[in-house]
Protein backbone atom coordinates (compact mmCIF):
# COMPACT_ATOMS: atom_id res chain seq x y z
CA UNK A 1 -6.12 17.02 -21.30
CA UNK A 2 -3.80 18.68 -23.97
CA UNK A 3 -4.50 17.37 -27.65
CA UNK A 4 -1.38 16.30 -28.77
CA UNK A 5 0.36 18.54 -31.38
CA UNK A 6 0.44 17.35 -35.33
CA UNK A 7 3.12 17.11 -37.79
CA UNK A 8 1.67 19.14 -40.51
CA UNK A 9 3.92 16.79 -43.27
CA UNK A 10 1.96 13.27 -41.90
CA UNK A 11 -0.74 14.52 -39.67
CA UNK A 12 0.41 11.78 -37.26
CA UNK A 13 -0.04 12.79 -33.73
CA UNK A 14 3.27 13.46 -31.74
CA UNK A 15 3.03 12.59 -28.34
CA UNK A 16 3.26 14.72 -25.64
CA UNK A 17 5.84 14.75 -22.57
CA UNK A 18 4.00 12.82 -20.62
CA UNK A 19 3.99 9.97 -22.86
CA UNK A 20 7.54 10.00 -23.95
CA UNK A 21 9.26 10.89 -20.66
CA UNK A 22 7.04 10.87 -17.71
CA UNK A 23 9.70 12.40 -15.14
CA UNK A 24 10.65 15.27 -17.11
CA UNK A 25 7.04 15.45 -17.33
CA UNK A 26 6.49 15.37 -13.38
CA UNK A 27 9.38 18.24 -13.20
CA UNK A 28 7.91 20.70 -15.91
CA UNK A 29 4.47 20.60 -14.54
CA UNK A 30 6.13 21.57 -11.08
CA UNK A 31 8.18 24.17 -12.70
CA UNK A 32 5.10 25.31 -13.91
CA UNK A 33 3.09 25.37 -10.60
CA UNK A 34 5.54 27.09 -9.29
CA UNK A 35 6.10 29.80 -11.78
CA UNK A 36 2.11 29.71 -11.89
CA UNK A 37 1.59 29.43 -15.38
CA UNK A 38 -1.90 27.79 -14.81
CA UNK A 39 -2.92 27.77 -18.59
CA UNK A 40 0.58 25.80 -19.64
CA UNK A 41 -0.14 22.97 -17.33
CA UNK A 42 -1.28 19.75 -18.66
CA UNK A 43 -4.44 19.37 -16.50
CA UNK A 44 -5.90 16.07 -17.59
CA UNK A 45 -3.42 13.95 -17.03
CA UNK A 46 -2.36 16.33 -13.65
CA UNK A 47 -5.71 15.42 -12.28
CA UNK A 48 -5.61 12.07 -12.87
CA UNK A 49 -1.92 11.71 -11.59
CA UNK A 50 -2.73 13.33 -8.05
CA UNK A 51 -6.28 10.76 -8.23
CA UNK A 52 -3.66 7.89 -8.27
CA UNK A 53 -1.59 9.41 -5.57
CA UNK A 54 -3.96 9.03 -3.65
CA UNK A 55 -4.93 5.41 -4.25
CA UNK A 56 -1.36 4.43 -3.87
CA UNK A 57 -1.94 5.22 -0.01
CA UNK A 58 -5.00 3.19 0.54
CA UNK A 59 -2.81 0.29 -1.69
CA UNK A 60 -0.08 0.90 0.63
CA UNK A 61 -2.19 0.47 3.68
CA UNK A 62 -3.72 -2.77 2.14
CA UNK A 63 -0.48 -3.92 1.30
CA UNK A 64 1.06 -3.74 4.59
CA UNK A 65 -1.91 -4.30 6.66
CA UNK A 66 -1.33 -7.72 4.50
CA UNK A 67 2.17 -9.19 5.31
CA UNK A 68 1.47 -7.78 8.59
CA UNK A 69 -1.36 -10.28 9.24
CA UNK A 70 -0.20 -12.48 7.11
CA UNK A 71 2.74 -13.10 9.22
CA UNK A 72 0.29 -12.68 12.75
CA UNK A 73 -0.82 -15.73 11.48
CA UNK A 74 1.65 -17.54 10.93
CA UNK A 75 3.56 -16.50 14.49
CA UNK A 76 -0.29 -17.75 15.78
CA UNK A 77 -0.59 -21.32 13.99
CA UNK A 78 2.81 -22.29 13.07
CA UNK A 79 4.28 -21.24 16.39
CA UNK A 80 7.22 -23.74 16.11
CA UNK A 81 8.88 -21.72 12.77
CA UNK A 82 8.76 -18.11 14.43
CA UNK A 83 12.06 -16.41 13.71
CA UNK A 84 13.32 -13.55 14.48
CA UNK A 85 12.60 -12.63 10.75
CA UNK A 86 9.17 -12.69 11.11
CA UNK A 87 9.79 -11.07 14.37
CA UNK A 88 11.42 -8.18 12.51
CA UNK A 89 8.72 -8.39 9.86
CA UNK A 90 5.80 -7.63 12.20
CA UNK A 91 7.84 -4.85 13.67
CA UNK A 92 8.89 -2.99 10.72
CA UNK A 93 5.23 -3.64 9.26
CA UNK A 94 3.53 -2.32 12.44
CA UNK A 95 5.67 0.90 12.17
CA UNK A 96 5.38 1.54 8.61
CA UNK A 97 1.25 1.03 9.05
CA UNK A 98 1.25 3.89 12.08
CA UNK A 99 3.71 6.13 9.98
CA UNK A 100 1.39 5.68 6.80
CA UNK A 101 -1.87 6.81 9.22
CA UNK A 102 0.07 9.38 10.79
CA UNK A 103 0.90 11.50 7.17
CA UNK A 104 -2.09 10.26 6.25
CA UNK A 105 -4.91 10.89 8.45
CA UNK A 106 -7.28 11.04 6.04
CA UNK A 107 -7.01 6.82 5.50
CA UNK A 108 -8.81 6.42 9.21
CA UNK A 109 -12.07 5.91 7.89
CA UNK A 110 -11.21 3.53 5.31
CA UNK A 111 -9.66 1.40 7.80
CA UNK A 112 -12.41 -0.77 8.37
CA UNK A 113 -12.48 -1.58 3.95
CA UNK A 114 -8.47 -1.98 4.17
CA UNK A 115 -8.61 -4.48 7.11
CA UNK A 116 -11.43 -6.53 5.29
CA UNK A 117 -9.52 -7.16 2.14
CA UNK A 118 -6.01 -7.25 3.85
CA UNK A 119 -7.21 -10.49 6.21
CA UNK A 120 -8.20 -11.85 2.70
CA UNK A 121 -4.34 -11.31 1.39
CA UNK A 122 -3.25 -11.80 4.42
CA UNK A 123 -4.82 -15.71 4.73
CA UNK A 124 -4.11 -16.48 1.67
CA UNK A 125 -0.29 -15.20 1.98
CA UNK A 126 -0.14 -17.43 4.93
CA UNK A 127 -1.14 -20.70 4.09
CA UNK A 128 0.93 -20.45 0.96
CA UNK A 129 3.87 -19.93 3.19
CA UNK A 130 2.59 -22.12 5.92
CA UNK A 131 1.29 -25.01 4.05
CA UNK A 132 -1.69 -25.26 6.40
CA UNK A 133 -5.25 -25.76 4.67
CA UNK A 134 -7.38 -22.93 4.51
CA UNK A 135 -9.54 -24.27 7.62
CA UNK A 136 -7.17 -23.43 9.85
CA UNK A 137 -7.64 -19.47 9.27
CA UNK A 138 -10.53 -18.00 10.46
CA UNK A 139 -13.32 -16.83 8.01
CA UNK A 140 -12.65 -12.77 8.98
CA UNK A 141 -10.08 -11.32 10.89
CA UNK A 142 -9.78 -12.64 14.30
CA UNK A 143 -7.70 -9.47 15.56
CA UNK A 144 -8.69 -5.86 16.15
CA UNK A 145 -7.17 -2.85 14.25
CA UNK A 146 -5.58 -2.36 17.61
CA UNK A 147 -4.21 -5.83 18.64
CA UNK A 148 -2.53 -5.90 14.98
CA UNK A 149 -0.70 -2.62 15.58
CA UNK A 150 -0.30 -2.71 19.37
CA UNK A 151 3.53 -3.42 19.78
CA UNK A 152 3.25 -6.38 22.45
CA UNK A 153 0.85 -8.28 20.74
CA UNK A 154 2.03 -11.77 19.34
CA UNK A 155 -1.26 -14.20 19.05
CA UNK A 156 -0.94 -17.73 20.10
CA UNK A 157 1.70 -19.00 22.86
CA UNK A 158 4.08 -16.81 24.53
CA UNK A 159 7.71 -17.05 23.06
CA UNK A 160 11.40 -15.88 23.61
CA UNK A 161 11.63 -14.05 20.69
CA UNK A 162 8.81 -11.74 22.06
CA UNK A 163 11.19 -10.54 24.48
């Protein structure tokens, strides 16, 4: 991590790049990968900004693996409200959740995790939009990793809309 550079006159501390202007900060450090100027870069805060990449993807799986079940629910136990929003909804989530996996292969094995704590979001997203009490949801996940991204699965009834 750099130590920020002093004002000789007040000794205060004046912060860096990254703390005053953090995209100008993203584009310098790539100017400086580039022009490989390895001892300019500003490695603390480099490291931990390519750490958090990387937990954005596992919170982006979680996150859609979420309103995806979330809304599986909801087509299962409130089958007279489906719309062709939450239709569209499944869909788009379903697509987004096999592009995710496919640029980021890496996520497979933490499927298992993401699943566990995206029923738990997922429940609790539904019966705040469904009204139903929490006793209608099962305790863990009644659908596979597969089922939820398989493109003809709807749980419950059959419907129109399916079609």
């Amino acid at each position: 991590m750099q130590v920020p550079e002093t004002n000789q006159q007040t000794a205060i501390p004046t912060p860096n790049l990254y703390e005053t202007d953090f995209y100008a900060w993203t584009q310098e450090q790539a100017s400086l990968l580039r022009q490989q100027q390895w001892s300019q870069l500003d490695l603390g805060n480099l490291i931990e900004e390519i750490e958090s990449l990387g937990k954005q993807q596992r919170q982006e799986l979680r996150n859609r693996l979420t309103v995806l079940i979330g809304h599986l629910l909801k087509w299962e136990y409130q089958p007279q409200r489906r719309s062709r929003s939450w239709l569209a909804t499944i869909r788009v989530q379903r697509r987004d959740t096999l592009e995710l996996l496919k640029d980021n292969p890496s996520l497979k094995p933490y499927l298992e995790d993401a699943l566990v704590l995206a029923y738990e979001n997922g429940r609790d997203l539904a019966m705040g939009e469904t009204d139903l009490p929490k006793r209608t949801f099962p305790q863990t996940c009644p659908y596979s990793f597969a089922e939820i991204l398989e493109d003809s699965f709807y749980p419950g009834e059959p419907n129109e809309l399916e079609r």
